[in-house]
C-alpha atoms as a PDB file:
ATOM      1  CA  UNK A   1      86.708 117.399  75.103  1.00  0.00           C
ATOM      2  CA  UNK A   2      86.248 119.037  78.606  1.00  0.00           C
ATOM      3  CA  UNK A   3      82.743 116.906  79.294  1.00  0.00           C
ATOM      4  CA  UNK A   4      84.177 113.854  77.991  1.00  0.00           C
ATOM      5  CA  UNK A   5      86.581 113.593  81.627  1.00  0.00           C
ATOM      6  CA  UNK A   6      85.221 113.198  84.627  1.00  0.00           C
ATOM      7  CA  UNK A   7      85.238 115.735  87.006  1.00  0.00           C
ATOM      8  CA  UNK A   8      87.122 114.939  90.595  1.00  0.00           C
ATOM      9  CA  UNK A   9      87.012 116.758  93.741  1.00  0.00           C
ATOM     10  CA  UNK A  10      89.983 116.882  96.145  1.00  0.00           C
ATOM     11  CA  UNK A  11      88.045 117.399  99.411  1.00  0.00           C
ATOM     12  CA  UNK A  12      90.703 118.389 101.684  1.00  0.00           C
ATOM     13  CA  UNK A  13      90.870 120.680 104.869  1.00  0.00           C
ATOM     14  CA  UNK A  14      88.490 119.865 107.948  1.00  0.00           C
ATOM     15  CA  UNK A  15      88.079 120.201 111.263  1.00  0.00           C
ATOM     16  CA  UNK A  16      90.597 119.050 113.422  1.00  0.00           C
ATOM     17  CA  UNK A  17      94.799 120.424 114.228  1.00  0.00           C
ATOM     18  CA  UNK A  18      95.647 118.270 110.858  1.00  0.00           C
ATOM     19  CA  UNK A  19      93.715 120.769 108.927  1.00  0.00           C
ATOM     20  CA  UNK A  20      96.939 122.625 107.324  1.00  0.00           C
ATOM     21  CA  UNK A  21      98.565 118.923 106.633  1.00  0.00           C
ATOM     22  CA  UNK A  22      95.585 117.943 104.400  1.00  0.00           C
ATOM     23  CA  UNK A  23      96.111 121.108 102.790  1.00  0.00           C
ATOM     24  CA  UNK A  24      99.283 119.579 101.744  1.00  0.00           C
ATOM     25  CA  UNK A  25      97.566 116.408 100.919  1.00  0.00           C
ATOM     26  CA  UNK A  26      95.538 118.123  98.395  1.00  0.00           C
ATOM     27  CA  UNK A  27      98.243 120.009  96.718  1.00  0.00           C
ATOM     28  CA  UNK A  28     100.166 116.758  96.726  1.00  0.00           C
ATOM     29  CA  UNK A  29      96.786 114.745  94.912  1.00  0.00           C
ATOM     30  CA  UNK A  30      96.197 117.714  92.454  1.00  0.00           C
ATOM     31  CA  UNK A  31      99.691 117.063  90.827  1.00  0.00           C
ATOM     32  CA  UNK A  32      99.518 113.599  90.919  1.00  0.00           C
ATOM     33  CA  UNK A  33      96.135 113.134  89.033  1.00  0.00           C
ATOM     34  CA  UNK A  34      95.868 112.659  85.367  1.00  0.00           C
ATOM     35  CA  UNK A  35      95.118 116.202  84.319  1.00  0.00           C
ATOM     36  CA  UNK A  36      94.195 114.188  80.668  1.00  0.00           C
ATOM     37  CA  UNK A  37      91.575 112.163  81.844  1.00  0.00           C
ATOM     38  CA  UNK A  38      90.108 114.663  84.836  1.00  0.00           C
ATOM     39  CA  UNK A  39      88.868 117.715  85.823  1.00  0.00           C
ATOM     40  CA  UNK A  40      90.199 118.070  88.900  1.00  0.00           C
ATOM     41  CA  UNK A  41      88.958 120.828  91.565  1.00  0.00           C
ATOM     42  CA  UNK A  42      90.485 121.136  95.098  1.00  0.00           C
ATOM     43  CA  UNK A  43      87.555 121.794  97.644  1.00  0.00           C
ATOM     44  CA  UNK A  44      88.270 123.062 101.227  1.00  0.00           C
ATOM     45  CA  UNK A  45      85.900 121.961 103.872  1.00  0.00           C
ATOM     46  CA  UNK A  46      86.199 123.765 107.099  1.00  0.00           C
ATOM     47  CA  UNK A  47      82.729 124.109 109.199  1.00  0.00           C
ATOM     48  CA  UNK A  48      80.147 124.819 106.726  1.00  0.00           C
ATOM     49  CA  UNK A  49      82.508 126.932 104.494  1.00  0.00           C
ATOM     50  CA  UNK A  50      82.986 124.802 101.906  1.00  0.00           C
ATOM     51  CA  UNK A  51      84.831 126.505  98.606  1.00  0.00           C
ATOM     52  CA  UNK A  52      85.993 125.248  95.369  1.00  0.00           C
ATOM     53  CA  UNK A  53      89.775 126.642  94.578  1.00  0.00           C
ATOM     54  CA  UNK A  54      89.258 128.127  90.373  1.00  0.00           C
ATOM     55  CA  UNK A  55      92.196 127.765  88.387  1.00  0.00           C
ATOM     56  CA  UNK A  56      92.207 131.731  88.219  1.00  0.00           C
ATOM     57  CA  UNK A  57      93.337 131.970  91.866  1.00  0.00           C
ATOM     58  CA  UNK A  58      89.643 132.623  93.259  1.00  0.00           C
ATOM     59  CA  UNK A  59      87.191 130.545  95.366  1.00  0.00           C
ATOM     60  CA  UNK A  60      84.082 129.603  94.872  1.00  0.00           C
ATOM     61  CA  UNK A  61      81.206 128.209  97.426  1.00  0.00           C
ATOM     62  CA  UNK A  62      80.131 124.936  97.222  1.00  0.00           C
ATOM     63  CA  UNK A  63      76.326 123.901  96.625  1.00  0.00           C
ATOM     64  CA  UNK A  64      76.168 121.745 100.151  1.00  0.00           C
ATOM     65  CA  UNK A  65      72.787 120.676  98.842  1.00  0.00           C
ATOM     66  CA  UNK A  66      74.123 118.694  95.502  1.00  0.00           C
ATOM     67  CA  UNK A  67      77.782 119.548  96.064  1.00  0.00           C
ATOM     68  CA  UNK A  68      77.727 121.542  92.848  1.00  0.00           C
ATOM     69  CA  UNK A  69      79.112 124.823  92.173  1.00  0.00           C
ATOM     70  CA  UNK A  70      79.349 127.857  89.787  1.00  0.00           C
ATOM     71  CA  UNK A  71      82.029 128.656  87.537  1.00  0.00           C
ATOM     72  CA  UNK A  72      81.354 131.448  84.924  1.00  0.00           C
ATOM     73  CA  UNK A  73      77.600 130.277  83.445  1.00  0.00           C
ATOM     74  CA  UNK A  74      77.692 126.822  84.137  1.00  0.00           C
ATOM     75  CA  UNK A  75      76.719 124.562  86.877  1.00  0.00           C
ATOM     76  CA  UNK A  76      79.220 121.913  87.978  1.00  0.00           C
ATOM     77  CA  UNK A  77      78.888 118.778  89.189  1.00  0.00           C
ATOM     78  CA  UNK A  78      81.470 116.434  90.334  1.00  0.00           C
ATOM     79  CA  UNK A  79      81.399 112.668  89.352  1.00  0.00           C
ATOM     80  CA  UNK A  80      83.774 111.564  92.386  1.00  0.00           C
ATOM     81  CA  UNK A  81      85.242 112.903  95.895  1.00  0.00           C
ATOM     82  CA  UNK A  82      88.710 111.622  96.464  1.00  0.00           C
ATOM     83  CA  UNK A  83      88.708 112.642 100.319  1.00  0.00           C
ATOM     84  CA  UNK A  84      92.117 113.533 102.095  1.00  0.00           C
ATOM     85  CA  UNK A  85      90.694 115.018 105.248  1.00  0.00           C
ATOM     86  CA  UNK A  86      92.971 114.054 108.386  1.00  0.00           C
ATOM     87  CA  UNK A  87      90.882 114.019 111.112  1.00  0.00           C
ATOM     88  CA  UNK A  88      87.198 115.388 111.320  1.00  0.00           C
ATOM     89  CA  UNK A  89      84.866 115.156 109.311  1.00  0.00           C
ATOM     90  CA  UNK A  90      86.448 113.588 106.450  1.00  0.00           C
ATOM     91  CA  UNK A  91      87.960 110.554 108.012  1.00  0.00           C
ATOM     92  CA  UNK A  92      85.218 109.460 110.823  1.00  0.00           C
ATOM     93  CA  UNK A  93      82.478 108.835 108.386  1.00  0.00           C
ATOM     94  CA  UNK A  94      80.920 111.950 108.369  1.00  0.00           C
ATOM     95  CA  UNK A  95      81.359 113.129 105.133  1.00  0.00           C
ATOM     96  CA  UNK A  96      81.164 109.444 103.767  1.00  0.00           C
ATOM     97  CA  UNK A  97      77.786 109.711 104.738  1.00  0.00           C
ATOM     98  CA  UNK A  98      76.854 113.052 103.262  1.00  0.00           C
ATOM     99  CA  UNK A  99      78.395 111.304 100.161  1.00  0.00           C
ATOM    100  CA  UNK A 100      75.915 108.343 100.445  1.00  0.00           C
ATOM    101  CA  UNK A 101      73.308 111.051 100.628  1.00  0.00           C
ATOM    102  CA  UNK A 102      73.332 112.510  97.365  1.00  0.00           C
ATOM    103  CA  UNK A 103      74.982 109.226  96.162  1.00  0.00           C
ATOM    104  CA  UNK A 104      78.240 110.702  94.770  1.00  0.00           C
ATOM    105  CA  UNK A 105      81.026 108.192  94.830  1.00  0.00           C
ATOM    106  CA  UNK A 106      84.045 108.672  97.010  1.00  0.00           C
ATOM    107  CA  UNK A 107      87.595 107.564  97.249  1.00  0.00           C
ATOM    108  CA  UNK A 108      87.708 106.078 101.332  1.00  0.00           C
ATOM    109  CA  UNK A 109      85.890 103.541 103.290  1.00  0.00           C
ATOM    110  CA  UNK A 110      82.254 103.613 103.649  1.00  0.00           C
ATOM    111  CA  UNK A 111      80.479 105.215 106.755  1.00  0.00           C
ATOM    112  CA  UNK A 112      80.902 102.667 109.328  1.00  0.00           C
ATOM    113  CA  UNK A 113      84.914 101.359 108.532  1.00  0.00           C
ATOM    114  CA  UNK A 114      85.764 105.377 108.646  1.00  0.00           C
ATOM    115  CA  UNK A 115      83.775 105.645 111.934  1.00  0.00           C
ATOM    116  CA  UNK A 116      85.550 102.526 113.334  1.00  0.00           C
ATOM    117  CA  UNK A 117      88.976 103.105 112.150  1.00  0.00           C
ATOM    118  CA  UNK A 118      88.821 106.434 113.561  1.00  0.00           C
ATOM    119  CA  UNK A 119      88.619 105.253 116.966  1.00  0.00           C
ATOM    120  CA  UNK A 120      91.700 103.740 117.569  1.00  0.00           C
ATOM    121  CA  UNK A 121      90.844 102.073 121.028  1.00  0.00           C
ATOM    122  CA  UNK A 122      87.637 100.718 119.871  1.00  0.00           C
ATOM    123  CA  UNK A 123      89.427  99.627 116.216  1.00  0.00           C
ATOM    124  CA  UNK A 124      92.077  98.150 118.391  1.00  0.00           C
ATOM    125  CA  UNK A 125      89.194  95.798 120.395  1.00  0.00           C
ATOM    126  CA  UNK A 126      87.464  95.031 116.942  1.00  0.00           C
ATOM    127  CA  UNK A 127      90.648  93.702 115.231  1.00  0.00           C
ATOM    128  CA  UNK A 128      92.126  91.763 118.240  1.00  0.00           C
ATOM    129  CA  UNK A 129      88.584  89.656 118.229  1.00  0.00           C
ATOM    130  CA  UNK A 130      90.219  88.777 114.909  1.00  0.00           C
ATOM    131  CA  UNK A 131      93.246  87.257 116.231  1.00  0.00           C
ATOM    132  CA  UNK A 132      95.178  90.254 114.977  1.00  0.00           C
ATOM    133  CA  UNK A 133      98.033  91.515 117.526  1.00  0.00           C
ATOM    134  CA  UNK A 134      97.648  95.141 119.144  1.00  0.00           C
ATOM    135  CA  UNK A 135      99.313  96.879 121.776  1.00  0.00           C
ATOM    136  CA  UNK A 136      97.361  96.511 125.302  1.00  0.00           C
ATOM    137  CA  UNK A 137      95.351  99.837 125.985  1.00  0.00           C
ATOM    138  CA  UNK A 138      92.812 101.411 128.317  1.00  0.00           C
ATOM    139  CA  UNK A 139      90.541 104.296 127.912  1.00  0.00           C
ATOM    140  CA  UNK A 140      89.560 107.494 129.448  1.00  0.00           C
ATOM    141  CA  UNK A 141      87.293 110.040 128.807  1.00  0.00           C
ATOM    142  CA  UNK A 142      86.751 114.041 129.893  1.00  0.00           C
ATOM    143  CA  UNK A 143      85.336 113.258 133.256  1.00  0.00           C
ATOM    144  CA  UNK A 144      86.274 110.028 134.153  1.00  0.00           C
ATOM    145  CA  UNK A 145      88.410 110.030 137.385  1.00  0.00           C
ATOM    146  CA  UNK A 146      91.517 107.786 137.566  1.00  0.00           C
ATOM    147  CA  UNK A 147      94.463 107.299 139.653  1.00  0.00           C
ATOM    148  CA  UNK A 148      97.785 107.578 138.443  1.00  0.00           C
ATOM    149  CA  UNK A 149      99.323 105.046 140.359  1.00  0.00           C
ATOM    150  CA  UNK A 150      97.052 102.511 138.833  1.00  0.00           C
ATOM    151  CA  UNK A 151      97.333 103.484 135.603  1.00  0.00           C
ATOM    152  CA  UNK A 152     101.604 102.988 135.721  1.00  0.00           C
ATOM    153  CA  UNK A 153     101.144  99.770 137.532  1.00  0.00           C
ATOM    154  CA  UNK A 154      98.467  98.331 134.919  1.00  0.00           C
ATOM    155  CA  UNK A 155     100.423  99.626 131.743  1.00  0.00           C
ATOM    156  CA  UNK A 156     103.886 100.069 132.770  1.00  0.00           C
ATOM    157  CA  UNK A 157     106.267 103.088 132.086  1.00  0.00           C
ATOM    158  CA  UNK A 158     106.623 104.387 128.961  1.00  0.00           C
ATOM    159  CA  UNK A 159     103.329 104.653 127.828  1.00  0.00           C
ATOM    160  CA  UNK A 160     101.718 106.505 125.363  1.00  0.00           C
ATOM    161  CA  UNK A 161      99.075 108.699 125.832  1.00  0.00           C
ATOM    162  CA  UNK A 162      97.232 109.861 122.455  1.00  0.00           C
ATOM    163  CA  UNK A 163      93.727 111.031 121.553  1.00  0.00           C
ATOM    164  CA  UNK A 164      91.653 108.244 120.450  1.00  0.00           C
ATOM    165  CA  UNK A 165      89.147 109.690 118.305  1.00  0.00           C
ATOM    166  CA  UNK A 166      91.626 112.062 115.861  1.00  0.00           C
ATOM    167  CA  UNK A 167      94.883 111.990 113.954  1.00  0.00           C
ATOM    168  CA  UNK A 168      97.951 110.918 115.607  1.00  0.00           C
ATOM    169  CA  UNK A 169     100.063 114.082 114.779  1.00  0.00           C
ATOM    170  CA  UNK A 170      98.687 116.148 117.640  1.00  0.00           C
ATOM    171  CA  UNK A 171      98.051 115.550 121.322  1.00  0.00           C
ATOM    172  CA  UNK A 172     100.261 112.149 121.285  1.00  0.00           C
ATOM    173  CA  UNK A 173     102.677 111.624 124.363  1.00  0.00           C
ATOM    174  CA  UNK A 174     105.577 109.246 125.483  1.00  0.00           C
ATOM    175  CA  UNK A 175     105.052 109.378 129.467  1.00  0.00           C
ATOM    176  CA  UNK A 176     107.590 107.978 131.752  1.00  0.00           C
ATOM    177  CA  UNK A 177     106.271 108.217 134.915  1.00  0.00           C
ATOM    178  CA  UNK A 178     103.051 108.554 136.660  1.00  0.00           C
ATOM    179  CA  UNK A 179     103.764 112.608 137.228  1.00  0.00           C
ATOM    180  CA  UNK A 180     103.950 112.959 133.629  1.00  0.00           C
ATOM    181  CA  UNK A 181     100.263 111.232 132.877  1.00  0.00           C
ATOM    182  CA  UNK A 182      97.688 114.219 134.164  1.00  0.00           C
ATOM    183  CA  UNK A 183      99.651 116.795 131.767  1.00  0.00           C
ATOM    184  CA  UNK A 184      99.778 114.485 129.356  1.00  0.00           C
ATOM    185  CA  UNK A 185      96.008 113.383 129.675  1.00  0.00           C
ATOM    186  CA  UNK A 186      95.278 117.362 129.596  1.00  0.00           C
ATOM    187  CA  UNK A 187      97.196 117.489 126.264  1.00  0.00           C
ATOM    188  CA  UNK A 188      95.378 114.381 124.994  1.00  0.00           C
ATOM    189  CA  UNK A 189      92.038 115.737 126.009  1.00  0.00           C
ATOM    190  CA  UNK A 190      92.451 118.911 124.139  1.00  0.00           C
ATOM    191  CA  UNK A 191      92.296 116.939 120.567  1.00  0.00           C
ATOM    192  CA  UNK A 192      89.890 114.247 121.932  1.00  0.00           C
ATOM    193  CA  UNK A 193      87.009 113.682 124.125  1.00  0.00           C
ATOM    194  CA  UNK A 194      88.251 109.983 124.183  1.00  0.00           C
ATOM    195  CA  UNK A 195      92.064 109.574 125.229  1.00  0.00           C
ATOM    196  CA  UNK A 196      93.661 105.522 124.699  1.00  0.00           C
ATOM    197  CA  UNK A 197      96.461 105.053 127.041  1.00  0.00           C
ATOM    198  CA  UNK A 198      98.756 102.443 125.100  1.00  0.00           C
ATOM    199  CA  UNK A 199     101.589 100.115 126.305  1.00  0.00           C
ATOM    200  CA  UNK A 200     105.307 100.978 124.868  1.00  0.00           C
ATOM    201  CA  UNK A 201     106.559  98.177 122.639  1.00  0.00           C
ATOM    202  CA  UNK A 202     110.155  98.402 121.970  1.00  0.00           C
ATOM    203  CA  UNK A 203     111.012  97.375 118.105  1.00  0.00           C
ATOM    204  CA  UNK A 204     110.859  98.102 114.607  1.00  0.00           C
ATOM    205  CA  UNK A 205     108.338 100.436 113.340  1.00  0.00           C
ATOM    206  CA  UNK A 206     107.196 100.227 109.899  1.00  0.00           C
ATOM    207  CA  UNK A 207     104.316 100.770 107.890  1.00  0.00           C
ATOM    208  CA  UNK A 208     102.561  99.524 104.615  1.00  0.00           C
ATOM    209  CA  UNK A 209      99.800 100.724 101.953  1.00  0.00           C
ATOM    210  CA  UNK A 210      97.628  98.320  99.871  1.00  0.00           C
ATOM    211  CA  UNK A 211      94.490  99.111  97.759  1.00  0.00           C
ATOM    212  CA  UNK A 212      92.399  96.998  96.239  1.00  0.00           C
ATOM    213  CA  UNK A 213      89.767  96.972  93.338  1.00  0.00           C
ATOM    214  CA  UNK A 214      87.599  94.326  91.583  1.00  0.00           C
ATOM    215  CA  UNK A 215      90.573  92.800  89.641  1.00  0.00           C
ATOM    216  CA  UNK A 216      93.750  93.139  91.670  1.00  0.00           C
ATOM    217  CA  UNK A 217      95.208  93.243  95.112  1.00  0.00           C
ATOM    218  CA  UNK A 218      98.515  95.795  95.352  1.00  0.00           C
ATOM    219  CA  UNK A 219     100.540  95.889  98.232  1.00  0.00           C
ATOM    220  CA  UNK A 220     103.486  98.640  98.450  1.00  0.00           C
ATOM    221  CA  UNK A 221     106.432  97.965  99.452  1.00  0.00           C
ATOM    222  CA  UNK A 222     106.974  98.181 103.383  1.00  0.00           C
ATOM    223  CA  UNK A 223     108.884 101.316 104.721  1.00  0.00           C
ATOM    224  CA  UNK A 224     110.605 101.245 107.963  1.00  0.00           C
ATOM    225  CA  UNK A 225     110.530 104.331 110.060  1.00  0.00           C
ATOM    226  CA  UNK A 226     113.316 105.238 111.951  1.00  0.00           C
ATOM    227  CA  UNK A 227     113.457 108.591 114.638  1.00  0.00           C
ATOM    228  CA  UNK A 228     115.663 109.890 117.326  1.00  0.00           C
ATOM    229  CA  UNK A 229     112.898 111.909 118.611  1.00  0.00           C
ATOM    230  CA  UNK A 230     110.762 110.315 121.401  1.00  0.00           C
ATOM    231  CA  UNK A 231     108.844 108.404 118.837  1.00  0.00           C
ATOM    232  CA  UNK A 232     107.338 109.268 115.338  1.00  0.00           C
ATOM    233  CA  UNK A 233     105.933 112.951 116.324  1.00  0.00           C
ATOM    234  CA  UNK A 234     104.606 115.733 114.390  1.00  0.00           C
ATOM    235  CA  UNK A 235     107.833 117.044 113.601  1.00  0.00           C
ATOM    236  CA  UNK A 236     109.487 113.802 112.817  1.00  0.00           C
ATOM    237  CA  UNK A 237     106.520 113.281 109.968  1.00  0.00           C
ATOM    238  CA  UNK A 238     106.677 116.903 108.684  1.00  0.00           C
ATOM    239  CA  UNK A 239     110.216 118.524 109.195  1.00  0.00           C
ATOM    240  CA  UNK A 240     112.418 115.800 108.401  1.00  0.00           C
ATOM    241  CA  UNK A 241     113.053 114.497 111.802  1.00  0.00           C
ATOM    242  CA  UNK A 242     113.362 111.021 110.499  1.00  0.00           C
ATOM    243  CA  UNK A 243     114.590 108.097 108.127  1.00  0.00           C
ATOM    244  CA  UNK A 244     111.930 106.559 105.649  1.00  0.00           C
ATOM    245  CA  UNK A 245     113.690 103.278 104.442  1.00  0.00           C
ATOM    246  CA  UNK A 246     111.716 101.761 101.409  1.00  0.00           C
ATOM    247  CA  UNK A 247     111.824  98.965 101.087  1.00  0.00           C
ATOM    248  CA  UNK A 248     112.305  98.241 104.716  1.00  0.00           C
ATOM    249  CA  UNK A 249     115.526  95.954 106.302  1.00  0.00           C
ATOM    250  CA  UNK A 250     113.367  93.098 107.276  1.00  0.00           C
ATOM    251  CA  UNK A 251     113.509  89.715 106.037  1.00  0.00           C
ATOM    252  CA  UNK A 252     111.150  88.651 102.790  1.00  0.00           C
ATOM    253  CA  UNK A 253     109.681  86.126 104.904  1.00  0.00           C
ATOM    254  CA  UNK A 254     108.919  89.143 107.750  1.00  0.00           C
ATOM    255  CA  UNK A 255     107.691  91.192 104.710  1.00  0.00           C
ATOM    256  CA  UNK A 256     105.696  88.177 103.410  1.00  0.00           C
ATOM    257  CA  UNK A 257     103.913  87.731 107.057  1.00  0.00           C
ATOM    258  CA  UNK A 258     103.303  91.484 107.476  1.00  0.00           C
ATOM    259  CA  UNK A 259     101.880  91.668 104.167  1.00  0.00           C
ATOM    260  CA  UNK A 260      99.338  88.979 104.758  1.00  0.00           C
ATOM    261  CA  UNK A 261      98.359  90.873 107.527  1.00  0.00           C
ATOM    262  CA  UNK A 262      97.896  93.914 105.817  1.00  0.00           C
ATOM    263  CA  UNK A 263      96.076  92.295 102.785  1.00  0.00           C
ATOM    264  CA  UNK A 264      93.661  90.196 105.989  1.00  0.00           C
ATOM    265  CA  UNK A 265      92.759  93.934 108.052  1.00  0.00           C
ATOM    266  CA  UNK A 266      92.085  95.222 104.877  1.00  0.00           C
ATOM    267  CA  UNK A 267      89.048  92.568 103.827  1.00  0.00           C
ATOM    268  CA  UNK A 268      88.084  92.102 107.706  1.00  0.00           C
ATOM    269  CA  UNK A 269      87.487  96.082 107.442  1.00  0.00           C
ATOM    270  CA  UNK A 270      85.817  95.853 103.893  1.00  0.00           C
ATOM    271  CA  UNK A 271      88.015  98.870 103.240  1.00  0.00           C
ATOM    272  CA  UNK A 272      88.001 100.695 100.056  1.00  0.00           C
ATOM    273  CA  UNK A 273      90.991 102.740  98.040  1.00  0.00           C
ATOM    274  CA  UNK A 274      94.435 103.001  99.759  1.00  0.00           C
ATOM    275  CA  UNK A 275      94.695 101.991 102.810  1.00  0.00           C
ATOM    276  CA  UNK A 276      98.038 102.616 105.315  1.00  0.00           C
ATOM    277  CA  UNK A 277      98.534 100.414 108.449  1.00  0.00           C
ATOM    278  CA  UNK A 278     101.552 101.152 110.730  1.00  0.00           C
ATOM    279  CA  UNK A 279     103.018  98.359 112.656  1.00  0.00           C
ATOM    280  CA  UNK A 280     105.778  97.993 115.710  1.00  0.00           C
ATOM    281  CA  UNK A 281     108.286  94.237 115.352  1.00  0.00           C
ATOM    282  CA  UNK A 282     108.981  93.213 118.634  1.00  0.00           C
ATOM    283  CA  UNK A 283     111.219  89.771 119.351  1.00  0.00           C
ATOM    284  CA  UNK A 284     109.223  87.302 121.772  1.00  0.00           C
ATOM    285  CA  UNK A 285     111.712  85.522 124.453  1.00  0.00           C
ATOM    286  CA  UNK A 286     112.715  82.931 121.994  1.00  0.00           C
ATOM    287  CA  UNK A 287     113.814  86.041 119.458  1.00  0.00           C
ATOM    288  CA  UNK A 288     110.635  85.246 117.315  1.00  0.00           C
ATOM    289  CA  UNK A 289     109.604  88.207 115.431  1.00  0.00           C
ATOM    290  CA  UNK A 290     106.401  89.178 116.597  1.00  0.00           C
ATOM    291  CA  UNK A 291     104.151  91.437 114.670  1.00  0.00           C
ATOM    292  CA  UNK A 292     101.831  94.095 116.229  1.00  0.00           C
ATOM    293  CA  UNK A 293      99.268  96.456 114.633  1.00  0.00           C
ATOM    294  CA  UNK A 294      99.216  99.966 115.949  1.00  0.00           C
ATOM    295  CA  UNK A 295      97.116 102.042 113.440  1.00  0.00           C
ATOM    296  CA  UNK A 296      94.559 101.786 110.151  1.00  0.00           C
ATOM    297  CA  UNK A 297      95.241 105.515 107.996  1.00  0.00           C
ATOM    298  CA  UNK A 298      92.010 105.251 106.096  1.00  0.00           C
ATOM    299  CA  UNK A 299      93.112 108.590 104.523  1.00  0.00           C
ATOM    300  CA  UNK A 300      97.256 108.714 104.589  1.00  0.00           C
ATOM    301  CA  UNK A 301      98.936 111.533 103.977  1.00  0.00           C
ATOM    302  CA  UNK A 302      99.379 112.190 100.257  1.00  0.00           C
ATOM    303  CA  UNK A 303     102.223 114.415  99.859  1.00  0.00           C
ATOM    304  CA  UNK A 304     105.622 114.174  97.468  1.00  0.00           C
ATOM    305  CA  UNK A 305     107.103 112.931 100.628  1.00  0.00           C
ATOM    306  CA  UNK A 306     104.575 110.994 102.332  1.00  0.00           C
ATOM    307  CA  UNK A 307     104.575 107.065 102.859  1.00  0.00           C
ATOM    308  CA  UNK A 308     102.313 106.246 100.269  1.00  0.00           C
ATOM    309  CA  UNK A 309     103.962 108.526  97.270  1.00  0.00           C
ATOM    310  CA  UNK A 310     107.314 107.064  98.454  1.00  0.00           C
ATOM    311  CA  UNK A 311     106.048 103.281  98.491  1.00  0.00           C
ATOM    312  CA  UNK A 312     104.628 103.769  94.964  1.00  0.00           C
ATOM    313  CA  UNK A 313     107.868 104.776  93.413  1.00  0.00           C
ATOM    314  CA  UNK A 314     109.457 102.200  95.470  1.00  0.00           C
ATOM    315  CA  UNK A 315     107.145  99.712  93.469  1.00  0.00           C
ATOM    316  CA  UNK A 316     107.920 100.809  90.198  1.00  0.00           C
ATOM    317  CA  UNK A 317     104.410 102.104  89.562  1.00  0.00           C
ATOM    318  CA  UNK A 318     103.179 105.349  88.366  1.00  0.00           C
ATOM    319  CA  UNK A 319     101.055 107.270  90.991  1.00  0.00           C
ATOM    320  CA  UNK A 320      98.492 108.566  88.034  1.00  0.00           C
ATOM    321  CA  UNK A 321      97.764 104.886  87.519  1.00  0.00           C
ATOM    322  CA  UNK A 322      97.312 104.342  91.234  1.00  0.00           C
ATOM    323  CA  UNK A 323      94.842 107.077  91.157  1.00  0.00           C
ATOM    324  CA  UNK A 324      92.716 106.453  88.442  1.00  0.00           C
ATOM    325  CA  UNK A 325      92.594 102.724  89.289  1.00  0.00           C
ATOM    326  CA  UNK A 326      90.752 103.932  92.823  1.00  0.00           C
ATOM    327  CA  UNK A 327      88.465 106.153  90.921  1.00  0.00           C
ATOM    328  CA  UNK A 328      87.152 104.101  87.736  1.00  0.00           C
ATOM    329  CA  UNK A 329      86.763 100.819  90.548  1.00  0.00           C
ATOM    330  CA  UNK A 330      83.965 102.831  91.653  1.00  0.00           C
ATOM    331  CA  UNK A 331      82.082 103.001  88.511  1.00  0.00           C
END
């Protein structure tokens, strides 16, 4: 019977440049979930036009008070948010607390992890007081005066310049010399009022899921990331420019090590359904590998061909069981 499921919302869209990706996201969740044990409704968030996509082809406004909404006669009211916003509001704590607010359970980290994990420079400070490694970084923001000069001298060319406060699709860029840093600020400062400049590390990228519930720890498999463009861009993430090797050439002891890590941000973060870290392997000067965290995705990309999809398969598990694990931990 229809009432017997419960009924899941896909909140997807946002704010920010990613706004068409979690789009994608959504479309990608809505034909992974168990259509057997759910109702499942995409909603699109953008400002305060918030709209429930019908299976008839029509739209519907959402209820902001009680995130209800009508369909035919009756009333609806979701039992769970699974949120795949990239970027604002959905992934800096915003909507987690509107969700706290009218107490409807929700598929990311709570209001504080999403606020932290969405500043990357501040994230970066928090988890290195944990002994974890990050790349060395500085910060700017919209005002601030700097000097080039200093800024090459104290983090050494390349660098990358990225927003600190959004996604990293948009905004992100590999400068190579100090005349390249006030364009590249501009660009930075167009996504962000906060922009991290980041040291280059030359290695191995890769990058690894987990989630967790009351009973079980699951770690994917790790998926190295290999590009010819500058480094992993917009276009390398969305149009193909790159290789996605799952599981990734590194050695089961690396993969062991990087794991632990993964399994360790997750509990210092308290985190909460899946999780995606991205890391860069760099030797040390006796050819030790040396592992450093770039990134926490507290809402990855959920497409057929994202990371997470990919690393599931690559596990031999079934992504409706992924899904519905997340949801039913929350009840």
């Amino acid at each position: 019977m229809k009432n017997s499921k419960r009924t899941i919302a896909i909140v997807c869209g946002g704010d920010s440049s990613e706004h068409d990706v979690s789009l994608r996201s959504a479309q990608g969740l809505y034909s992974f979930f168990d259509k057997e044990k759910y109702n499942v409704y995409i909603v699109d968030v953008k400002g305060t036009d918030w709209k429930v996509n019908l299976d008839n082809g029509n739209t519907t406004p959402v209820n902001r008070s009680d995130f209800s909404f009508v369909e035919g006669e009756e009333t609806v009211f979701f039992d769970y948010a699974y949120i795949t916003i990239h970027g604002r509001p959905g992934e800096n704590g915003i909507m987690q607390g509107y969700f706290e607010l009218i107490n409807l359970p929700y598929s990311t980290c709570d209001v504080l992890t999403s606020a932290l994990t969405f500043d990357k420079f501040v994230l970066n400070r928090y988890l290195k007081s944990y002994g974890i490694n990050v790349p060395e970084s500085i910060l700017l923001r919209i005002g601030d005066e700097y000097d080039e000069r200093e800024i090459e001298e104290k983090m050494g060319m390349p660098c990358f310049i990225k927003p600190a406060t959004d996604g990293s699709s948009f905004g992100v860029s590999k400068v190579k010399n100090a005349d390249q840093i006030a364009p590249a600020l501009r660009k930075a400062f167009m996504e962000s009022p906060e922009v991290m400049v980041e040291g280059f590390l030359d290695g191995t990228e890769i990058t690894q899921g987990i989630y967790k519930t009351k009973e079980k720890s699951v770690p994917f498999p790790i998926t190295e990331v290999v590009t010819s463009n500058e480094f992993f861009d917009y276009n390398a993430k969305y149009n193909g420019e790159v290789d996605e090797i799952t599981p990734a050439r590194i050695s089961s002891e690396l993969a062991e090590k990087v794991t632990a890590i993964t399994s360790r941000i997750y509990d210092i973060l308290h985190a909460n359904g899946i999780i995606r870290i991205d890391y860069i392997i760099t030797k040390d000067a006796e050819s030790n590998d040396v592992i450093h965290m770039l990134e926490v995705n507290t809402t990855p990309g959920m497409t057929a061909t994202s990371f997470i999809p990919q690393q599931v398969r690559a596990a031999g598990l079934d992504i409706k069981d992924v899904l519905s694990d997340i949801v039913e931990n929350q009840f």
